[in-house]
Structures are given as C-alpha cells and as structure tokens.
N, C-alpha and C. Protein backbone atom coordinates (compact mmCIF):
# COMPACT_ATOMS: atom_id res chain seq x y z
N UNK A 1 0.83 -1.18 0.00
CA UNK A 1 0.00 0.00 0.00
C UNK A 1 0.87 1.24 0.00
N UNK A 2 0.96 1.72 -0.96
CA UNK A 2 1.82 2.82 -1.18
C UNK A 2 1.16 4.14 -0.80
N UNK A 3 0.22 3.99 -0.89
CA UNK A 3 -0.52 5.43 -0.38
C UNK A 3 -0.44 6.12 1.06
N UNK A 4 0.04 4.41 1.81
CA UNK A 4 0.43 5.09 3.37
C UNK A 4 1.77 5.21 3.58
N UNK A 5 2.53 5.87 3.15
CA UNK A 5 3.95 6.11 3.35
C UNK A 5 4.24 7.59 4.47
N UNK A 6 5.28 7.42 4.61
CA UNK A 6 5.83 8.90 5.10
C UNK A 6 5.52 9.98 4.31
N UNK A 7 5.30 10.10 3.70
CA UNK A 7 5.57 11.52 2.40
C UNK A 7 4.00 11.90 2.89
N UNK A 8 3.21 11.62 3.13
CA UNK A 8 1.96 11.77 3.92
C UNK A 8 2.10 12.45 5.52
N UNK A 9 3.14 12.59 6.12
CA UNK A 9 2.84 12.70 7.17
C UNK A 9 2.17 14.37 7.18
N UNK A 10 1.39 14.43 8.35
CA UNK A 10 0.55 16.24 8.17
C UNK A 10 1.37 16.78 9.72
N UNK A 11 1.43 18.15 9.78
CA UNK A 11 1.86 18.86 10.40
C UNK A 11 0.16 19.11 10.62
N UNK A 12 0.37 18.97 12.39
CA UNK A 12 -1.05 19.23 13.30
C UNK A 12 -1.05 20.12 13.61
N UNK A 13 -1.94 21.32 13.94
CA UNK A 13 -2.08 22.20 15.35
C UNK A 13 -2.28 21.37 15.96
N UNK A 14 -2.49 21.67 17.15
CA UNK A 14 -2.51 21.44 18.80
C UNK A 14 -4.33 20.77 19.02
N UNK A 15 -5.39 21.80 18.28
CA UNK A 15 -6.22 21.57 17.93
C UNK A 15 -6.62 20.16 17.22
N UNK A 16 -6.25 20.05 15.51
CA UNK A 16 -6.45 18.86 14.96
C UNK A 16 -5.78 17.82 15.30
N UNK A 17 -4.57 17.80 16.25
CA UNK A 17 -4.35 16.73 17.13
C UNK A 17 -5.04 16.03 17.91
N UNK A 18 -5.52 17.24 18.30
CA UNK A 18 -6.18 16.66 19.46
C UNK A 18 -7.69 15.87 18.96
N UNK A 19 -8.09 16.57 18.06
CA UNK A 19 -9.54 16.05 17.50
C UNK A 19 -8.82 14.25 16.51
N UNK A 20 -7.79 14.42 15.93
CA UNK A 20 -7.55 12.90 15.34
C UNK A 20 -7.01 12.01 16.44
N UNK A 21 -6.45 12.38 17.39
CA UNK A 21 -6.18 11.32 18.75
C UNK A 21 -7.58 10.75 19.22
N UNK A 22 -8.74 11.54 19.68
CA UNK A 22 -9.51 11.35 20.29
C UNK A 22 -10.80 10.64 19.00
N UNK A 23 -10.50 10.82 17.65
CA UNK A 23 -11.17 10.04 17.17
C UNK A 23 -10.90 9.05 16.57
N UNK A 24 -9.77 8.64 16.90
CA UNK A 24 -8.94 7.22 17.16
C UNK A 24 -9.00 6.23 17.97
N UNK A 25 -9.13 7.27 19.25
CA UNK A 25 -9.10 6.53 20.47
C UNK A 25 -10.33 5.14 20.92
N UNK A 26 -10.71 5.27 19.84
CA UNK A 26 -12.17 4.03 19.96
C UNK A 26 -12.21 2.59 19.06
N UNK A 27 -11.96 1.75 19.57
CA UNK A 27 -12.02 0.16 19.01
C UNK A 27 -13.05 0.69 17.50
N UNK A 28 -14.17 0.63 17.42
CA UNK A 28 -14.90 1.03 16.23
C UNK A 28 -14.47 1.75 15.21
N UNK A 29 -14.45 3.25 16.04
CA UNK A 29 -13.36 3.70 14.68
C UNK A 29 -12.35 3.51 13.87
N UNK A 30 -11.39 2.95 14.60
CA UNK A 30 -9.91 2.09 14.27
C UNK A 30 -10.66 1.23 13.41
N UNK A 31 -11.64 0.30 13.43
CA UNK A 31 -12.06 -0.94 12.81
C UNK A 31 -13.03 -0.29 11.33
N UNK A 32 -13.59 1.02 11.23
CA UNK A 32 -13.85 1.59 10.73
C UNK A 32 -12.98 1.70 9.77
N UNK A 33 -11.44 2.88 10.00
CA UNK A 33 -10.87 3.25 9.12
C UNK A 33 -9.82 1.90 7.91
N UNK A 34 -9.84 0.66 9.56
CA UNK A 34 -9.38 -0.28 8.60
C UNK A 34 -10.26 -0.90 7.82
N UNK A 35 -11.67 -1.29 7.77
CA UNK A 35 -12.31 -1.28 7.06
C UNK A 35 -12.28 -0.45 5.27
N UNK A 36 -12.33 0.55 5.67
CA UNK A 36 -12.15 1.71 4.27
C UNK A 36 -10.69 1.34 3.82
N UNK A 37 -9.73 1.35 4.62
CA UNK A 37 -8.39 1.40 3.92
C UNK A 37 -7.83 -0.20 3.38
N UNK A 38 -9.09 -0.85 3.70
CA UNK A 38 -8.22 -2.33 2.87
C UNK A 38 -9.66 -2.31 1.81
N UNK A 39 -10.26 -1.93 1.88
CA UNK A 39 -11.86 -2.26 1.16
C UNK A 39 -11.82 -1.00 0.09
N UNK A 40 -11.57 0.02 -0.06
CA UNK A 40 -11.87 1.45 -0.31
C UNK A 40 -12.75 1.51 -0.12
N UNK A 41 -13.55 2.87 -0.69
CA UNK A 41 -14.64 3.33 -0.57
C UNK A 41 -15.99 2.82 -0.06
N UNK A 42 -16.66 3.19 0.53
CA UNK A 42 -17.93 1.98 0.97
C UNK A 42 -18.99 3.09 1.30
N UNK A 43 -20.17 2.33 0.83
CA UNK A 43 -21.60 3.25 1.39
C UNK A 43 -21.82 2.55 2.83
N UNK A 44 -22.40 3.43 3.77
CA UNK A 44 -23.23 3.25 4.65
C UNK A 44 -23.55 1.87 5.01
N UNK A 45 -24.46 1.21 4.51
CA UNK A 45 -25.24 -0.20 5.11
C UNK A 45 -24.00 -0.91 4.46
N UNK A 46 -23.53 -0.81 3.93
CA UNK A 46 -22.37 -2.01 3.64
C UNK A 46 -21.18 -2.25 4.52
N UNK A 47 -20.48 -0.82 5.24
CA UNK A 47 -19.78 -0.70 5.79
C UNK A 47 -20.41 -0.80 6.88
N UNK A 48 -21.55 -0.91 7.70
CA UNK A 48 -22.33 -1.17 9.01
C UNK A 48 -22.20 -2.72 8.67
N UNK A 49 -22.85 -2.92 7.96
CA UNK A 49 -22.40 -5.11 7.82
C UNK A 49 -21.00 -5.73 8.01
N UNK A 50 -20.05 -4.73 7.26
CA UNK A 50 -18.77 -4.81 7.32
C UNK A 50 -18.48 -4.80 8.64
N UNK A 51 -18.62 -3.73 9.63
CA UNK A 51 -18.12 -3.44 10.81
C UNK A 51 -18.88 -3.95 12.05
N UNK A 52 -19.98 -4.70 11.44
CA UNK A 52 -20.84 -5.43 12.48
C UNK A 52 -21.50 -3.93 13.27
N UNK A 53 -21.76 -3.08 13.38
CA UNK A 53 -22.78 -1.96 14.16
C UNK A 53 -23.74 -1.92 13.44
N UNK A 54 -24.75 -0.81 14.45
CA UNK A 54 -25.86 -0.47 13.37
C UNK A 54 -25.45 1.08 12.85
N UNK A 55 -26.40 1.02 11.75
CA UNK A 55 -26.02 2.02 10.94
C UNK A 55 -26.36 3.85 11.69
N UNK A 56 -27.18 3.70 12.71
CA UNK A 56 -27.22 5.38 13.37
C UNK A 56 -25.79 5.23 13.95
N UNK A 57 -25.51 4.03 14.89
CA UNK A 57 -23.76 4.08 15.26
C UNK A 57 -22.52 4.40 14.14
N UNK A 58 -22.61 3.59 13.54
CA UNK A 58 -21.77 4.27 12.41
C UNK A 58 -21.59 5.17 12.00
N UNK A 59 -23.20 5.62 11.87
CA UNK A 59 -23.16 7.52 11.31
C UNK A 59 -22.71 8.29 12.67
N UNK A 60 -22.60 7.94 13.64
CA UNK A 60 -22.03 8.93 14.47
C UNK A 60 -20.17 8.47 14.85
N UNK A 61 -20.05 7.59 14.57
CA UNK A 61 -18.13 7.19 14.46
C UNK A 61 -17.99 7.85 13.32
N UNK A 62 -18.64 7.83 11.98
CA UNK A 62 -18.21 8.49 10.75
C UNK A 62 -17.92 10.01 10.83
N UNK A 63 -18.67 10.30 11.50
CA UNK A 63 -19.18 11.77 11.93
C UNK A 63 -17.85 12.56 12.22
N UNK A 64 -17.49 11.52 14.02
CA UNK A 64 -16.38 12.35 14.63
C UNK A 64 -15.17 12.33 13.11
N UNK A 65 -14.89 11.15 12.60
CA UNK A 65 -13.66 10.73 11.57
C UNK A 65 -13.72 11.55 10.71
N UNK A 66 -14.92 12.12 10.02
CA UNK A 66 -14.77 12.93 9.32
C UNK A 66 -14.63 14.80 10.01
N UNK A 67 -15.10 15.26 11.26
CA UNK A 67 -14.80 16.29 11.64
C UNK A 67 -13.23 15.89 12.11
N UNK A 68 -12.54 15.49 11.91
CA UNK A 68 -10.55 15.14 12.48
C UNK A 68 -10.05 14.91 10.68
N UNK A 69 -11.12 14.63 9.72
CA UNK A 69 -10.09 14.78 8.58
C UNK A 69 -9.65 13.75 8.32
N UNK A 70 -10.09 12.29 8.74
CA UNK A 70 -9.77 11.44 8.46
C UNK A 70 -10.72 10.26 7.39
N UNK A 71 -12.11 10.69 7.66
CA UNK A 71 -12.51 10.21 6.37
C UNK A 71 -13.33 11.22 5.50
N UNK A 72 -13.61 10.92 4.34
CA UNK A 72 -14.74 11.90 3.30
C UNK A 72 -15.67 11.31 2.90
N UNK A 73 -16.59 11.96 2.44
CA UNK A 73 -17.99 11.54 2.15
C UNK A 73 -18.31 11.89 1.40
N UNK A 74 -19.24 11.56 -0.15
CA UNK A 74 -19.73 12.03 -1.12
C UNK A 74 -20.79 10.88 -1.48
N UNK A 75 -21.94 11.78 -1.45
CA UNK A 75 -23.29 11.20 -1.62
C UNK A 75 -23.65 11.57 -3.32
N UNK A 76 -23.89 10.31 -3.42
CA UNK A 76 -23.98 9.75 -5.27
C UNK A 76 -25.76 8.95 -4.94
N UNK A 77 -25.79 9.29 -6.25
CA UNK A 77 -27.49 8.57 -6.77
C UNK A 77 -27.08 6.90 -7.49
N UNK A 78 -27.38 6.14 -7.09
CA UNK A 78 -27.33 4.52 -7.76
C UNK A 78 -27.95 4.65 -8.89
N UNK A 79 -27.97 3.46 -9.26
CA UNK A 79 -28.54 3.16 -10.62
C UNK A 79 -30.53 2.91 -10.89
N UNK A 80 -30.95 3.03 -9.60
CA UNK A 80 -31.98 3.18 -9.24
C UNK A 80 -32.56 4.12 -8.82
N UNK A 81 -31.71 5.24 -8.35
CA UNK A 81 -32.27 6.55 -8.13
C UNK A 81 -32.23 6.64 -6.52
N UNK A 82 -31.37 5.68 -5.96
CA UNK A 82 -30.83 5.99 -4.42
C UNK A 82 -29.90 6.54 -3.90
N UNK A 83 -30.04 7.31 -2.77
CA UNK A 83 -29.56 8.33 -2.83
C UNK A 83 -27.94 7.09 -1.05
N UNK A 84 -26.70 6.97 -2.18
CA UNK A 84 -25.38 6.63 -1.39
C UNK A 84 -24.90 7.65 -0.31
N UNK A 85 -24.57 7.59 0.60
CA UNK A 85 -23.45 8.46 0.90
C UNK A 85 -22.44 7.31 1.17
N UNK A 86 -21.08 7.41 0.15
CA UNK A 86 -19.99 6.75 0.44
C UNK A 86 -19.22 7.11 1.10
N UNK A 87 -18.31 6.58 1.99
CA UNK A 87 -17.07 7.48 2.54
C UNK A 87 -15.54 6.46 2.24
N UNK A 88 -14.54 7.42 2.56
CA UNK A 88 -13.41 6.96 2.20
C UNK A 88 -12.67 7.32 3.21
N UNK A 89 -11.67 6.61 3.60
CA UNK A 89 -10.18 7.45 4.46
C UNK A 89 -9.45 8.16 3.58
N UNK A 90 -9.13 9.30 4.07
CA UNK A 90 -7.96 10.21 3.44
C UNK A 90 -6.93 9.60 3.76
N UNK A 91 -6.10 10.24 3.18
CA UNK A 91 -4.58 9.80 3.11
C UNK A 91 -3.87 10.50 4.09
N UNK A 92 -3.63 9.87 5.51
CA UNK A 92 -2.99 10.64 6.68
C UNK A 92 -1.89 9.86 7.52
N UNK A 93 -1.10 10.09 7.67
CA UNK A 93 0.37 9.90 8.55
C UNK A 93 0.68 10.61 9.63
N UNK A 94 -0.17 10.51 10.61
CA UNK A 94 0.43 11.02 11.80
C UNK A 94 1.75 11.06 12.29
N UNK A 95 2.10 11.68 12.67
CA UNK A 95 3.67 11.18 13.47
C UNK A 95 3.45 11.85 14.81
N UNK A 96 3.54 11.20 15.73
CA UNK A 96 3.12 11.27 17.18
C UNK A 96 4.68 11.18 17.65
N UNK A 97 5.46 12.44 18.01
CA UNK A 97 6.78 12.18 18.83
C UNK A 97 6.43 13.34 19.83
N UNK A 98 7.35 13.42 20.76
CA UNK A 98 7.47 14.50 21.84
C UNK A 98 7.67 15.53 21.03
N UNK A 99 8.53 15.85 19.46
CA UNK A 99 8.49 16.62 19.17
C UNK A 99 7.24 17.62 18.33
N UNK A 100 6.32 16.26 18.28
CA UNK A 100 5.38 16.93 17.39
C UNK A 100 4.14 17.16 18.19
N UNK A 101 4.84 16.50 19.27
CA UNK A 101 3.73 17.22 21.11
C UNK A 101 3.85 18.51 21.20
N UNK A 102 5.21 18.93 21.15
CA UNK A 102 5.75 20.14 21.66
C UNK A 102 5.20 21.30 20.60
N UNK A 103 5.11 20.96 19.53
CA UNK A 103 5.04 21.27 18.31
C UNK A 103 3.46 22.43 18.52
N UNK A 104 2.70 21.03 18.68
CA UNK A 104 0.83 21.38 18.52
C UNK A 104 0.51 21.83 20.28
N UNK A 105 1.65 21.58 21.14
CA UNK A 105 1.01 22.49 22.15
C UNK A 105 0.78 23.90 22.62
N UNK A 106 2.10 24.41 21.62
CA UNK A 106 2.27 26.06 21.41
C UNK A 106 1.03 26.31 20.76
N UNK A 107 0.16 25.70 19.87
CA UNK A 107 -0.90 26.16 19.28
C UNK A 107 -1.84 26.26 19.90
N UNK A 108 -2.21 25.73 21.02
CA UNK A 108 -3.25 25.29 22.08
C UNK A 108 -3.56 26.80 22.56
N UNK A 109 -5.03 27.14 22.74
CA UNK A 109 -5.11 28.19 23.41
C UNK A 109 -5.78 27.84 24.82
C-alpha cells in the first residue's frame, strides 16, 4: 500500500491533534478506518455489515472521523435513483513524537 507512506505525514495544530487522537481513540473507529483502507470506498449499510454496528452508530463514528479529517464523504445517486453516501479514508500519517507534542502544544489556546 503505497498510499500510506511517510511523504503523507501532516503537520497538526494542537487543535487537529487533538480532534484525530480522540477520534482514534475508539475500538470502532480504528475498525472503521481499517475497514475503508483495505476495502476502499464503501456506502453506509455495507460498511455497518462490514463493521458489524448499526447504521445510526456508524453515522455517528463516521461523523467524529470525518470532523478530524480522516474520512470523506460524497453522496452519489445509484442506478436506481438511491440516494449513497460513500465514505473513504484520506490519506494521513500522523507522526506522534514529543516533538510533534511540543510542536501542537504552542498552538493550544
């Protein structure tokens, strides 16, 4: 998987650190984003089957992942005239050192 390399890594505020730690921090979500990143893209009820939850749970793990920037969403019409919302993981590389603590805490207000 070449898409997750270093050359990805993002420079955080103190802020979006803190919002992608804490929407990490949950068994579901983690199982979520690995979900999307070995599967790509997935609508809703597929990725709730996938991840074993129900689908209002999902929409609220999707929720936090996408306010931290970690996944996207774009709602498409099927071939029937239903209305998808798919989501995807972005392409993100954290790097979590003391230095990149020190880094996003000066940003902190």
């Amino acid at each position: 998987m070449s898409q997750w390399t270093d050359k990805n890594v993002k420079s955080l505020n103190g802020s979006q650190l803190l919002a992608a730690l804490s929407a990490l921090a949950m068994p579901h979500r983690l199982r979520i984003i690995a979900a999307l990143a070995l599967g790509g893209r997935n609508y809703v009820s597929q990725l709730a089957r996938e991840v074993g939850i129900s689908r209002p749970l999902l929409h609220l793990h999707l929720q936090k992942l996408q306010e931290a920037g970690l996944v996207t969403s774009k709602l498409e019409l099927s071939s029937d005239g239903k209305a998808l919302n798919y989501f995807e993981v972005t392409s993100f590389n954290i790097a979590l050192t003391p230095a990149t603590i020190v880094k996003a805490v000066k940003t902190l207000n």
